[in-house]
N, C-alpha and C. Protein backbone atom coordinates (compact mmCIF):
# COMPACT_ATOMS: atom_id res chain seq x y z
N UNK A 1 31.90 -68.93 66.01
CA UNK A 1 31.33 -70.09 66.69
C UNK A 1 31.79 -71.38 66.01
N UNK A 2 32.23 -72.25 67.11
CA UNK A 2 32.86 -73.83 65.79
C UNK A 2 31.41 -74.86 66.06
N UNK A 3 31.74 -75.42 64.85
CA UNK A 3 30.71 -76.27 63.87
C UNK A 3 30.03 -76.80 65.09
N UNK A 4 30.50 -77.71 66.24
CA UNK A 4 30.25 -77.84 67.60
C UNK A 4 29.69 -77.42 68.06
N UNK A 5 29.90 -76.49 68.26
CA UNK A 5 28.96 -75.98 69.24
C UNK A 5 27.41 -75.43 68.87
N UNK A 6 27.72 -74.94 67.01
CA UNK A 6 26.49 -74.48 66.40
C UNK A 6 25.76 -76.21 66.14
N UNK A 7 25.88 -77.20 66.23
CA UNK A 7 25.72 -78.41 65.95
C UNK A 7 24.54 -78.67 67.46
N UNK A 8 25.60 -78.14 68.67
CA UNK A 8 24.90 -78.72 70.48
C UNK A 8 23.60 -77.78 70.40
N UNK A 9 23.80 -76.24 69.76
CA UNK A 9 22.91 -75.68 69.91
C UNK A 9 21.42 -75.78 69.79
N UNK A 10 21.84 -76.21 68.07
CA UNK A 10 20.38 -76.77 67.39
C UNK A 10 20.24 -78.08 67.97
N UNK A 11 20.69 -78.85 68.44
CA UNK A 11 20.04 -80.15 68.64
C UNK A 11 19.50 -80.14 70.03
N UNK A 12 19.90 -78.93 70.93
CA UNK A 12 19.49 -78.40 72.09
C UNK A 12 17.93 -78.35 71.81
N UNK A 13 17.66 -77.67 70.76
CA UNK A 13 16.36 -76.63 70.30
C UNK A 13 15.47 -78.12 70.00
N UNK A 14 16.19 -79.00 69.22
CA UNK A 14 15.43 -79.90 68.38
C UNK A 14 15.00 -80.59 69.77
N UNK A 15 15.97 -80.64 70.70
CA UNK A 15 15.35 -81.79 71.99
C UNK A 15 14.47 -80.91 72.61
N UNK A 16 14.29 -79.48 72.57
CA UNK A 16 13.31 -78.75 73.72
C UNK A 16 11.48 -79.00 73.22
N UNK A 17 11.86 -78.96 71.82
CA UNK A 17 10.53 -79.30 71.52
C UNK A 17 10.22 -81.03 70.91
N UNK A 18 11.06 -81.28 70.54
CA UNK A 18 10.93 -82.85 70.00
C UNK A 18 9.97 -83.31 71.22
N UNK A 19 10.60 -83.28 72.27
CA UNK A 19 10.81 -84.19 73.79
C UNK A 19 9.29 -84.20 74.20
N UNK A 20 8.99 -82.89 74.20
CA UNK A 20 7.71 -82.90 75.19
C UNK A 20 6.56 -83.35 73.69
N UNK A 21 7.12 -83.04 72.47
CA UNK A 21 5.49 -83.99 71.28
C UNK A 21 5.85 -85.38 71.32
N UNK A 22 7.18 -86.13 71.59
CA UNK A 22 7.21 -87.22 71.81
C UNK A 22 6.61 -88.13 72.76
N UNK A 23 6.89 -87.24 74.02
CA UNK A 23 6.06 -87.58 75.44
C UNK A 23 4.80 -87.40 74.92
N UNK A 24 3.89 -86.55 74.52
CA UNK A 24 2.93 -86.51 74.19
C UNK A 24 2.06 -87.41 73.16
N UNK A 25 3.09 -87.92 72.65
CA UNK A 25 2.56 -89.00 71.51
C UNK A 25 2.26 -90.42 72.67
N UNK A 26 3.61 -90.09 73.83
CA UNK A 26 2.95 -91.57 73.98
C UNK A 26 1.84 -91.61 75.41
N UNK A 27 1.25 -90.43 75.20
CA UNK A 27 0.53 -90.59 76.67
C UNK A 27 -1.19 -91.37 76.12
N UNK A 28 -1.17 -91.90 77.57
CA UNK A 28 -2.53 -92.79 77.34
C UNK A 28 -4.07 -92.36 76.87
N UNK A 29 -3.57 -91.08 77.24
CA UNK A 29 -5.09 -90.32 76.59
C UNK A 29 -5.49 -90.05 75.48
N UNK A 30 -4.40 -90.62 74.19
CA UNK A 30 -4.86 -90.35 73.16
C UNK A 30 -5.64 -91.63 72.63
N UNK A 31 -5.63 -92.64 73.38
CA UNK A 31 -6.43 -93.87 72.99
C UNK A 31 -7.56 -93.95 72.88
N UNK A 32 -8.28 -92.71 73.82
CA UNK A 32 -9.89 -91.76 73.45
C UNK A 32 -9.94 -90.73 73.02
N UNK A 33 -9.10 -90.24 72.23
CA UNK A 33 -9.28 -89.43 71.28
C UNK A 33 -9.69 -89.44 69.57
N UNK A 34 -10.08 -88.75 68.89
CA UNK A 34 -10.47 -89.06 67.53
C UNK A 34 -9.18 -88.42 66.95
N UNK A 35 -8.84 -88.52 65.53
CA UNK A 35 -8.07 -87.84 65.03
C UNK A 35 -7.56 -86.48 65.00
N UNK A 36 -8.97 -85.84 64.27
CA UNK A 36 -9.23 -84.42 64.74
C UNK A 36 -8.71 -83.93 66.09
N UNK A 37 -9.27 -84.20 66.64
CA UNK A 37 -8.89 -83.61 68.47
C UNK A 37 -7.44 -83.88 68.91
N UNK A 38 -6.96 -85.32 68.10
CA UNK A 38 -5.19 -85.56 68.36
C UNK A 38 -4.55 -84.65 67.62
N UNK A 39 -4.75 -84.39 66.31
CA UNK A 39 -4.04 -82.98 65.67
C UNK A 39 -4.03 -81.60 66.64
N UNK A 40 -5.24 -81.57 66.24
CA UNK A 40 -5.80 -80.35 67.71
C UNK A 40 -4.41 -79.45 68.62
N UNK A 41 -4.64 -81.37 69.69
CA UNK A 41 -3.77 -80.95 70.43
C UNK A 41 -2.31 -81.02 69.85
N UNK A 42 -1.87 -81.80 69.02
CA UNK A 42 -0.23 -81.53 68.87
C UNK A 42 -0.10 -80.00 67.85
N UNK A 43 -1.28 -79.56 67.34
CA UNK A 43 -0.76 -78.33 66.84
C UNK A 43 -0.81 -77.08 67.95
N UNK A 44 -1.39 -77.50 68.87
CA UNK A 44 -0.98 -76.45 70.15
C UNK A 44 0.09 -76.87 70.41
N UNK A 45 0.94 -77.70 71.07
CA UNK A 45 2.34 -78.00 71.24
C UNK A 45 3.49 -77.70 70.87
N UNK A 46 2.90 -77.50 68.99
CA UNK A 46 4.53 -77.24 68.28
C UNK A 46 3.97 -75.94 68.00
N UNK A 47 2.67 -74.94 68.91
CA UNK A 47 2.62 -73.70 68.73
C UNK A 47 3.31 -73.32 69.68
N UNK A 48 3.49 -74.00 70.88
CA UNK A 48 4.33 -73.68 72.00
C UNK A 48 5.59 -73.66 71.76
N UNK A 49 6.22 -75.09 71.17
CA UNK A 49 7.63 -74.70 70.65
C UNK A 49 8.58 -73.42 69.61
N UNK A 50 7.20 -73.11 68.34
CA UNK A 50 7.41 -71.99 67.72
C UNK A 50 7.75 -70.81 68.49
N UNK A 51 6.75 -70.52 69.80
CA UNK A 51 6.79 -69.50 70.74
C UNK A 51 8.27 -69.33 71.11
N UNK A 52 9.23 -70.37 71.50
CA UNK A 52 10.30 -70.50 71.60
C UNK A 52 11.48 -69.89 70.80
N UNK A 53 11.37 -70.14 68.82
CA UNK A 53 12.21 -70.41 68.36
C UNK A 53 12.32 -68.50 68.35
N UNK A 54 10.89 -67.89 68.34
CA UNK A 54 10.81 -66.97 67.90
C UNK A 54 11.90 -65.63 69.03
N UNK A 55 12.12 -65.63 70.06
CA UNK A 55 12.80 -64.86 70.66
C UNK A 55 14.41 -65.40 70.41
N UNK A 56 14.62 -66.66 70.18
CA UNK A 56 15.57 -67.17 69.72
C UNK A 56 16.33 -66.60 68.45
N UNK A 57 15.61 -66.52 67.53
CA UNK A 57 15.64 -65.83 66.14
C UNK A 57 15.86 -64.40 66.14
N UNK A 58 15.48 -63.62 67.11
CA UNK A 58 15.38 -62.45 67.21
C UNK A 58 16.68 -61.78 68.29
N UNK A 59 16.96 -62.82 68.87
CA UNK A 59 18.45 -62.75 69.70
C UNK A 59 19.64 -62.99 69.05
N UNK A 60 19.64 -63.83 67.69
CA UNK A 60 20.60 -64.03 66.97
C UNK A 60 21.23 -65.48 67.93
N UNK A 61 20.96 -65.90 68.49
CA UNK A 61 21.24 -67.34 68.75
C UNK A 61 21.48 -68.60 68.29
N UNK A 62 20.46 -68.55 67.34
CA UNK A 62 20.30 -69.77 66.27
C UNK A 62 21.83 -69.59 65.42
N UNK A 63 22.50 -70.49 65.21
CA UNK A 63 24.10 -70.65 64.40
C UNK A 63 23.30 -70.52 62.86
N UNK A 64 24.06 -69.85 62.15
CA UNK A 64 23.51 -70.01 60.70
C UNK A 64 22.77 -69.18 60.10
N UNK A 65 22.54 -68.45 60.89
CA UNK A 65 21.17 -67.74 60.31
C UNK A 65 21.86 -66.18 60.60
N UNK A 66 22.22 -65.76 59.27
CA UNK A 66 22.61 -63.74 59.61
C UNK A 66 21.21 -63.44 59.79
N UNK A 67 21.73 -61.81 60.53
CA UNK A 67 20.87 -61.18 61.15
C UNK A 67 19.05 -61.31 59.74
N UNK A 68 19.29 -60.53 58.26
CA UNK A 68 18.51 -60.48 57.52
C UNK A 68 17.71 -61.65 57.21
N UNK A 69 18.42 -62.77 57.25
CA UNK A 69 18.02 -64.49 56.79
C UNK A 69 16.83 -64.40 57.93
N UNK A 70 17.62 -63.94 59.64
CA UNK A 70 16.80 -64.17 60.77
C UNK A 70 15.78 -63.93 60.89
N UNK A 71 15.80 -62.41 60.34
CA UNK A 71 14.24 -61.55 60.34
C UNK A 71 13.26 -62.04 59.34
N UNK A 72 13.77 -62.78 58.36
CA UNK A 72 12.64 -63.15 57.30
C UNK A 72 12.32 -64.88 57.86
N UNK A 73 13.07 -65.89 58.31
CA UNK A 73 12.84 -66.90 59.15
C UNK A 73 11.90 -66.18 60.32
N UNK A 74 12.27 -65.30 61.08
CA UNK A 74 11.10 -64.96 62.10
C UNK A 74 9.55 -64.57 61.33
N UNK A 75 9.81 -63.89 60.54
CA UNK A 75 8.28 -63.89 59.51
C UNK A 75 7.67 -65.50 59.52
N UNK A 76 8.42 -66.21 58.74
CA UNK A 76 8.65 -67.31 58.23
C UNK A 76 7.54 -67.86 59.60
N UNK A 77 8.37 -68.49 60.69
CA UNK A 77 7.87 -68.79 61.59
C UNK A 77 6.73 -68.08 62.09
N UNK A 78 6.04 -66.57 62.41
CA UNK A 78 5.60 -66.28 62.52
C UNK A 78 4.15 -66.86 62.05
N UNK A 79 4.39 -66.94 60.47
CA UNK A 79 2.95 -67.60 59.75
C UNK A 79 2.90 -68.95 60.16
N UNK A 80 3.81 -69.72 60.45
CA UNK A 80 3.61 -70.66 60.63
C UNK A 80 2.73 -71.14 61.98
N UNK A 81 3.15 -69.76 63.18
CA UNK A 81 2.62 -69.99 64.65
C UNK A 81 1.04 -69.98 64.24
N UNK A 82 0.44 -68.71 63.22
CA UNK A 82 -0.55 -68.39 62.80
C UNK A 82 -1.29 -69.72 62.84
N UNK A 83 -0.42 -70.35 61.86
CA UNK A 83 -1.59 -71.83 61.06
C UNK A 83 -1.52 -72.84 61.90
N UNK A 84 -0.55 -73.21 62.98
CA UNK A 84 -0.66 -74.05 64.17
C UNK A 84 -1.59 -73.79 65.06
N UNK A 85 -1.97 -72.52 65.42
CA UNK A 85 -3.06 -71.53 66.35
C UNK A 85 -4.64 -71.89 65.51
N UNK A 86 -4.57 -71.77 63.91
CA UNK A 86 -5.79 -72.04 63.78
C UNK A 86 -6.17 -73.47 63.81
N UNK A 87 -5.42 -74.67 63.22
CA UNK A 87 -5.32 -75.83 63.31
C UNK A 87 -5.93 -75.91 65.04
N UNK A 88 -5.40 -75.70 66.30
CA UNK A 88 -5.73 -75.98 67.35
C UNK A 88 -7.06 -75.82 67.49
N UNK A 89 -6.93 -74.38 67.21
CA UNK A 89 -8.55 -73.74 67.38
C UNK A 89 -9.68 -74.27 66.83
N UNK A 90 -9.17 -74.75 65.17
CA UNK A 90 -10.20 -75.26 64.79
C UNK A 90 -10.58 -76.90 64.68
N UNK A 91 -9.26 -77.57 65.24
CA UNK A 91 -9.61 -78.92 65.68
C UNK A 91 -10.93 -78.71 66.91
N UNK A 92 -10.18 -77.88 67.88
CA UNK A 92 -11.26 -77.65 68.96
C UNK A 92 -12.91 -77.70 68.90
N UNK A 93 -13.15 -76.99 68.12
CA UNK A 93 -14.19 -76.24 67.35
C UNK A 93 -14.59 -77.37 67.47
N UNK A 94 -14.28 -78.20 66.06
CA UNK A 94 -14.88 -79.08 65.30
C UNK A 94 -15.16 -80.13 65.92
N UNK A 95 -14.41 -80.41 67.38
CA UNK A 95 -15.34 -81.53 67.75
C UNK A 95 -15.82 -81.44 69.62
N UNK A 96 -15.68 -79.99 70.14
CA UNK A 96 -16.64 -79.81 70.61
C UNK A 96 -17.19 -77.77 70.49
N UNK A 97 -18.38 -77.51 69.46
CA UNK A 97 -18.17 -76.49 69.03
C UNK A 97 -18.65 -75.38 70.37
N UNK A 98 -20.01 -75.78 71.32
CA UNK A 98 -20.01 -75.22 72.59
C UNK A 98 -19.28 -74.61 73.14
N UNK A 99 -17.79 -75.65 73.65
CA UNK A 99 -17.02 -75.48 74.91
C UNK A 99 -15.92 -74.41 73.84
N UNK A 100 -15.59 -74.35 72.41
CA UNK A 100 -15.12 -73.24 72.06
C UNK A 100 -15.60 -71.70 71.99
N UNK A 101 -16.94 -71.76 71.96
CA UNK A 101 -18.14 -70.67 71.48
C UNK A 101 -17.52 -70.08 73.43
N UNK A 102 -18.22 -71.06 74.27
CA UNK A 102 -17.65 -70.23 75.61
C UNK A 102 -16.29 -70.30 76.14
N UNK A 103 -15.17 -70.52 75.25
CA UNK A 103 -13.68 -70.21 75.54
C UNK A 103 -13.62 -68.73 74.64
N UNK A 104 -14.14 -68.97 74.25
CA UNK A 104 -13.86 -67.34 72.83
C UNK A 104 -14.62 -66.16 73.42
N UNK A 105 -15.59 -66.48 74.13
CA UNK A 105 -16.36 -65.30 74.92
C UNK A 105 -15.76 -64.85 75.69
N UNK A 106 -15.41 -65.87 76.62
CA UNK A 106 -14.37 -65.68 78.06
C UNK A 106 -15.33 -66.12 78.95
N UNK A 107 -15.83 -67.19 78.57
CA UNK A 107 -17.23 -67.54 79.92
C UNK A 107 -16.93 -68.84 80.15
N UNK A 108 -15.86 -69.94 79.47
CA UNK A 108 -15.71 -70.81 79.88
C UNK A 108 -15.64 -71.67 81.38
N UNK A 109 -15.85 -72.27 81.63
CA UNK A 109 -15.36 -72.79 83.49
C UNK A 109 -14.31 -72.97 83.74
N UNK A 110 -13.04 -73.58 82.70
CA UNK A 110 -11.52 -73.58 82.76
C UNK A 110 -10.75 -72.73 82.71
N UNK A 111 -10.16 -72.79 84.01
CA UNK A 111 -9.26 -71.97 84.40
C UNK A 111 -7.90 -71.25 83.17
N UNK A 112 -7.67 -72.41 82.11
CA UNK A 112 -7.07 -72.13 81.28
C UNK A 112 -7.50 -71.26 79.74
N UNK A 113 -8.77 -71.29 80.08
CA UNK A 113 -9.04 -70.95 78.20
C UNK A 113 -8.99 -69.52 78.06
N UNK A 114 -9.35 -68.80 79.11
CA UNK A 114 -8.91 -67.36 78.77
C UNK A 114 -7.34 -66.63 78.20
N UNK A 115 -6.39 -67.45 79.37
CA UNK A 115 -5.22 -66.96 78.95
C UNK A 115 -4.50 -67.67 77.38
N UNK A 116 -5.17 -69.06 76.88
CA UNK A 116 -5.14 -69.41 75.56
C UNK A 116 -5.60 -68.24 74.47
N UNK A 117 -7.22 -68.27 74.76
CA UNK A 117 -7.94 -66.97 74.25
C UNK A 117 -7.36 -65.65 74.08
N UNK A 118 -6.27 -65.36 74.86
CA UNK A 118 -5.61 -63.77 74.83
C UNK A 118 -4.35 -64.16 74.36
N UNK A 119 -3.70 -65.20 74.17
CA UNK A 119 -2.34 -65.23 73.63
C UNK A 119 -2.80 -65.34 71.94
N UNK A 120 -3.79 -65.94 71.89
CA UNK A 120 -4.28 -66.10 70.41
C UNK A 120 -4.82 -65.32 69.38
N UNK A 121 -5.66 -64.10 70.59
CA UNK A 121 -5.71 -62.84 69.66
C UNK A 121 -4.41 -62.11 69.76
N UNK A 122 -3.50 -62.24 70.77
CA UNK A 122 -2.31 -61.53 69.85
C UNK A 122 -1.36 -61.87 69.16
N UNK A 123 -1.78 -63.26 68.87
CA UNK A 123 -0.87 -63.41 67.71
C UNK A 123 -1.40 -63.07 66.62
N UNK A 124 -3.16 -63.09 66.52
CA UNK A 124 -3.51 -62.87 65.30
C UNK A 124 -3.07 -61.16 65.19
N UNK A 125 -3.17 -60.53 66.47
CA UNK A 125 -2.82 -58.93 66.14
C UNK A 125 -1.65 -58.61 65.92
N UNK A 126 -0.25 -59.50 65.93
CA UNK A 126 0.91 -59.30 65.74
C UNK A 126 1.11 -59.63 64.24
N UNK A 127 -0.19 -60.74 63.43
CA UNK A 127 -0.03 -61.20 62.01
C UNK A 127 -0.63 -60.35 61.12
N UNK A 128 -1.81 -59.51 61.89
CA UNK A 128 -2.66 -58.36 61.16
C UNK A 128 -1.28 -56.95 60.86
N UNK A 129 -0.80 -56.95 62.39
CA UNK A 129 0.07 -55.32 62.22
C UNK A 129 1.13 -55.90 61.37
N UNK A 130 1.98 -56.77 61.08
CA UNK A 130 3.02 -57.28 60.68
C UNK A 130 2.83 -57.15 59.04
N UNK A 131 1.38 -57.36 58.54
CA UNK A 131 0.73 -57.70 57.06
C UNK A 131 0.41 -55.94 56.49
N UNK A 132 -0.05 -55.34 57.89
CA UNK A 132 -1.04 -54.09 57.20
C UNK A 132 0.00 -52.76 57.90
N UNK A 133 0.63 -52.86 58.39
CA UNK A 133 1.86 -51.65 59.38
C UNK A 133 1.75 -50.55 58.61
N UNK A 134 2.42 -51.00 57.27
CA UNK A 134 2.95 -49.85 56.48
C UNK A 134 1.62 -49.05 55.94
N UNK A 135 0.44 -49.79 55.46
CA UNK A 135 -0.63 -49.07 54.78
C UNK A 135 -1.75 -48.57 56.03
N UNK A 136 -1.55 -49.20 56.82
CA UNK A 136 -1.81 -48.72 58.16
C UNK A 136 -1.03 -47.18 58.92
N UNK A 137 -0.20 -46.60 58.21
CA UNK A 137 1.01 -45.87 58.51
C UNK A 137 1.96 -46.07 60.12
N UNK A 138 2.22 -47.19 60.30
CA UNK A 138 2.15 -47.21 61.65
C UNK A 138 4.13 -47.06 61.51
N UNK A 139 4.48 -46.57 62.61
CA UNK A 139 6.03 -46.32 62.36
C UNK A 139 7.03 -47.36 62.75
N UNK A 140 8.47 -47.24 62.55
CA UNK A 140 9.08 -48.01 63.08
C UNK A 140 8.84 -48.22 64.81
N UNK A 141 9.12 -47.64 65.35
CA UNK A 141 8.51 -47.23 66.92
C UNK A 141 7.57 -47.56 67.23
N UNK A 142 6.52 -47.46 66.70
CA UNK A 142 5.30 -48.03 66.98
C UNK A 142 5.44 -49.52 67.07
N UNK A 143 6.01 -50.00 66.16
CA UNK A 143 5.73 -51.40 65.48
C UNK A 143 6.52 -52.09 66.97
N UNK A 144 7.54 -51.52 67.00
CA UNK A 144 8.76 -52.61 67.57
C UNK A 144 7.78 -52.16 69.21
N UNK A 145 7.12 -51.23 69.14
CA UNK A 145 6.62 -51.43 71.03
C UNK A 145 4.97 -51.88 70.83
N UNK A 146 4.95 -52.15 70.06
CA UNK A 146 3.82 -52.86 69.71
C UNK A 146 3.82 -54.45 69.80
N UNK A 147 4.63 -54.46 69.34
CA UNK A 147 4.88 -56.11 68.69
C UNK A 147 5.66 -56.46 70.11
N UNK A 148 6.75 -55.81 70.51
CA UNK A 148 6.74 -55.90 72.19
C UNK A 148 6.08 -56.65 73.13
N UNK A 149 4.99 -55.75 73.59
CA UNK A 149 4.08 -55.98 73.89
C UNK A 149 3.05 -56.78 73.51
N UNK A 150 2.57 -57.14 72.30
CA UNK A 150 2.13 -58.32 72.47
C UNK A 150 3.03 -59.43 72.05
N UNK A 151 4.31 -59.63 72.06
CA UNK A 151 5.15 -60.84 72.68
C UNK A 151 4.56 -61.39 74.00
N UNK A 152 4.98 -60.11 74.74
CA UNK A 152 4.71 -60.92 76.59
C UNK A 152 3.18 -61.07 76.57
N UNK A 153 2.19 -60.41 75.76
CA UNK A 153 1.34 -61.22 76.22
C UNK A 153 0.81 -62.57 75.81
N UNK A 154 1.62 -62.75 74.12
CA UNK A 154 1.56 -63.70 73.55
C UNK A 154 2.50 -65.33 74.64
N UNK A 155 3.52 -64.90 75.49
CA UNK A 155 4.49 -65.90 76.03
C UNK A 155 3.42 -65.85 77.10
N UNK A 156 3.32 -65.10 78.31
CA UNK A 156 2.85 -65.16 79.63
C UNK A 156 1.40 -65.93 79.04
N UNK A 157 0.53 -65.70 77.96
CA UNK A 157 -0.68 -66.13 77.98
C UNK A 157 -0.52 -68.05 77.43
N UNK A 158 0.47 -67.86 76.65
CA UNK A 158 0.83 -69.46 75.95
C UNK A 158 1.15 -70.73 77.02
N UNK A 159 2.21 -69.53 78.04
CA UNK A 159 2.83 -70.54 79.13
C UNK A 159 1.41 -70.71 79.57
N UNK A 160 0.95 -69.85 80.59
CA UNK A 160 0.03 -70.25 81.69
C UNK A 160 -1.08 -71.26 80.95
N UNK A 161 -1.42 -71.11 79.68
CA UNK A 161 -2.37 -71.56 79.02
C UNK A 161 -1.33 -72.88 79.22
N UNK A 162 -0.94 -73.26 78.61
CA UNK A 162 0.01 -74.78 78.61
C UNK A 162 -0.16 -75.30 79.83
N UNK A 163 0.64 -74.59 80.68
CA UNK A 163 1.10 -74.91 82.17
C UNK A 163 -0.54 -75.70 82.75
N UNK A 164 -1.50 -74.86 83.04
CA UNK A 164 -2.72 -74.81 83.65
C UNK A 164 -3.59 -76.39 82.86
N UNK A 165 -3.65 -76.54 81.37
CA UNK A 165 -4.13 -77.54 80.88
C UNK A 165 -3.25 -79.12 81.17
N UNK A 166 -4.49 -80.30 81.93
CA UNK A 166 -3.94 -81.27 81.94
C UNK A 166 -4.11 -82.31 80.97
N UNK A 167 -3.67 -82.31 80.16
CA UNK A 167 -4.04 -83.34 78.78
C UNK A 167 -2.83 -83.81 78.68
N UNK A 168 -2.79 -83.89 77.13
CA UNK A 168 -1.89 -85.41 76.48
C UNK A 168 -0.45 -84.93 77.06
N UNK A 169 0.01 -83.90 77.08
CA UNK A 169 1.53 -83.30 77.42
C UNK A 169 1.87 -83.96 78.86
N UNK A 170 2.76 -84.44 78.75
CA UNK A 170 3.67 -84.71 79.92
C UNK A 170 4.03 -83.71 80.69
N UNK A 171 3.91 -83.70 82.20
CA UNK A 171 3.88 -82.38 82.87
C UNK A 171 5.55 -82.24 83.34
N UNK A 172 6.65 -82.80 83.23
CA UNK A 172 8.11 -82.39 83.53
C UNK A 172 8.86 -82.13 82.10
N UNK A 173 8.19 -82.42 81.12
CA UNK A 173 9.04 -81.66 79.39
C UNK A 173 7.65 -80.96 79.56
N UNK A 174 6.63 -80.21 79.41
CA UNK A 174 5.86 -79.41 79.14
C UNK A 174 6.52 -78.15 79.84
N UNK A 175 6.65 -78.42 81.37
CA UNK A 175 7.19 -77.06 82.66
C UNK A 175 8.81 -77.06 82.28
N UNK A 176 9.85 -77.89 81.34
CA UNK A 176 10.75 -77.38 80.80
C UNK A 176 10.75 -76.30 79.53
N UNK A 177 9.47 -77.14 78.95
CA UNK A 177 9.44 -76.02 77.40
C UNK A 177 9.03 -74.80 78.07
N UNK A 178 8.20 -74.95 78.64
CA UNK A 178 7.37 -73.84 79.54
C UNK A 178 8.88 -72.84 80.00
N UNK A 179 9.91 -73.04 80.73
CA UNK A 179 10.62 -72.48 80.98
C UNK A 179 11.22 -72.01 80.48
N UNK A 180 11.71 -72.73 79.34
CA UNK A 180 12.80 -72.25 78.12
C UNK A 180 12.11 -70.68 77.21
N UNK A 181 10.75 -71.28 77.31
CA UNK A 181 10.30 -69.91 76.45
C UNK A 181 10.09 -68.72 77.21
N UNK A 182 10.13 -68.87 78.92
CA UNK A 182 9.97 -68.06 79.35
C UNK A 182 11.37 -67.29 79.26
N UNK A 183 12.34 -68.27 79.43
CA UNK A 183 13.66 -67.64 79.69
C UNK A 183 14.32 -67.02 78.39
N UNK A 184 14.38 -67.43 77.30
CA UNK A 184 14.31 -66.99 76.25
C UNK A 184 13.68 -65.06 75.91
N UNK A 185 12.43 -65.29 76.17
CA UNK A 185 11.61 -63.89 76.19
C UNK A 185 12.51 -63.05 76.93
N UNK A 186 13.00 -63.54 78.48
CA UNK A 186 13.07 -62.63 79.82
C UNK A 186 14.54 -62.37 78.91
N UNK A 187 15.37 -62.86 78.51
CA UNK A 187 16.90 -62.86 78.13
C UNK A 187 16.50 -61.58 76.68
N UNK A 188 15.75 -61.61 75.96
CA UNK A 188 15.49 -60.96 74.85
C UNK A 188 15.55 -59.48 75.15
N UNK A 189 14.35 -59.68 76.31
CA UNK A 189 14.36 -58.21 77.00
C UNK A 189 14.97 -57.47 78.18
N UNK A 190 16.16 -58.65 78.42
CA UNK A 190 16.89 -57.84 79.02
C UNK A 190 17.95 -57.48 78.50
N UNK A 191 18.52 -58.28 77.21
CA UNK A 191 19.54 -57.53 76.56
C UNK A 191 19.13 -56.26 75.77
N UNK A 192 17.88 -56.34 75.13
CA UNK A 192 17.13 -55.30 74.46
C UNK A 192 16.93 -53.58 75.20
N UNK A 193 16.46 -54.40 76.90
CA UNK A 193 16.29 -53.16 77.63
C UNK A 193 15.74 -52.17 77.22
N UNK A 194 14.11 -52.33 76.43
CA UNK A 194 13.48 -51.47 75.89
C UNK A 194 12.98 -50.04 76.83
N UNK A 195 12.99 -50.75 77.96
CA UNK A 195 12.34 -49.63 78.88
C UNK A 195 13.42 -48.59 78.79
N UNK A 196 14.52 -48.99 78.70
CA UNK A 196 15.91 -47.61 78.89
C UNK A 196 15.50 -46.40 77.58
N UNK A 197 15.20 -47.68 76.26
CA UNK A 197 15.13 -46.89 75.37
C UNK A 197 14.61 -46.09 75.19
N UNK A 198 13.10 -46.35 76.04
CA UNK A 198 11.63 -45.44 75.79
C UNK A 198 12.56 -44.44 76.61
N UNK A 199 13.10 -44.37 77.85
CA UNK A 199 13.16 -43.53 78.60
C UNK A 199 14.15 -42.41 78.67
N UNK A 200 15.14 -42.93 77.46
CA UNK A 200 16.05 -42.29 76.77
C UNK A 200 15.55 -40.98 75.88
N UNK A 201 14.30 -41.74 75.13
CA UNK A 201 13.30 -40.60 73.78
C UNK A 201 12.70 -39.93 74.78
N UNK A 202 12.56 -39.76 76.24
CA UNK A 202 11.73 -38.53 76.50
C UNK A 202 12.69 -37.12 76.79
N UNK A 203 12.23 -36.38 76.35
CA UNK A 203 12.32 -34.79 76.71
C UNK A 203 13.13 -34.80 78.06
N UNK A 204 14.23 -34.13 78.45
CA UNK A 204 14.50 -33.53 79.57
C UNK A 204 13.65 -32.52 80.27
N UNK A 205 13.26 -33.20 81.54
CA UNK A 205 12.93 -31.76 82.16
C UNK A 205 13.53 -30.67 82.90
N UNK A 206 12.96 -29.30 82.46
CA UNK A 206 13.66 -28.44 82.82
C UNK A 206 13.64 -27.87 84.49
């Protein structure tokens, strides 16, 4: 790959998420907001962009980064989605603790907080299996259709959660990031083509 093009790539990445926290910095609604609640929301944002880098990383896309560097940068990032997820959560909390108590139940009235709510426990269940796998005895196989699986539910629940909330985000860079991570995921698993694989490990029948 020449310097060029690994140069368009990353600055591709830097504009997919820069764009929409920039837009977001300058929208009018943060002029009634408190601090707290402005963190809040921009640490959901660059949890959305993380969502991104991470199928990216795992496709070998990113210029620079060998495969081994990749997998420990995807860790890397990984904790990082962690502490952006609690930052949101617990900006939320902290300044209205109610409307979190009934987003966390699943009894909220917004259409959005459930699918937030389910992308968020699986990231925490992708940071629990990722930490405890091995003393857990869980196998290679396990892990990789594990962690699978809660990818898409971690992307499908992040997008719609994004998509559905109307706040500080600008809604034409939000439904681009929104896309990129979708397309990203869908590209992961179709070069991956896990389903062939599973369907490869079964038994012939006789």
């Amino acid at each position: 790959m020449t310097r060029a093009r690994a140069v368009l790539i990353w600055a591709a990445l830097a504009a997919a998420i820069g764009v929409p926290i920039a837009a977001a910095a300058a929208s009018p609604l943060l002029a009634w907001r408190g601090p707290v609640y402005i963190a809040a929301c921009f640490a959901g944002i660059v949890a959305l962009g993380l969502v991104l880098v991470q199928p990216l990383l795992i496709g070998g896309f990113l210029p620079g980064l060998a495969a081994y560097r990749g997998r420990r940068v995807h860790r890397w990032i990984g904790a990082a989605l962690v502490l952006t997820v609690l930052v949101h959560v617990g900006g939320l909390w902290f300044t209205s603790p109610p409307d979190m108590i009934d987003a966390l139940l699943f009894r909220s009235p917004t259409p959005f907080s459930p699918f937030g709510v389910t992308a968020m426990w699986a990231i925490f269940a992708v940071a629990l299996l990722a930490a405890y796998r091995r003393r857990w005895g869980v196998s290679p196989r396990q892990w990789r259709r594990a962690h699978l699986l809660l990818a898409v539910v971690i992307v499908v629940g992040s997008v719609v959660h994004g998509m559905l909330v109307e706040g500080t985000m600008e809604t034409m860079t939000k439904a681009a990031l929104c896309t990129l991570v979708v397309a990203a995921t869908v590209k992961i698993l179709a070069d991956r083509r896990p389903w062939r694989k599973q369907a490869s490990e079964r038994p012939a029948q006789s």
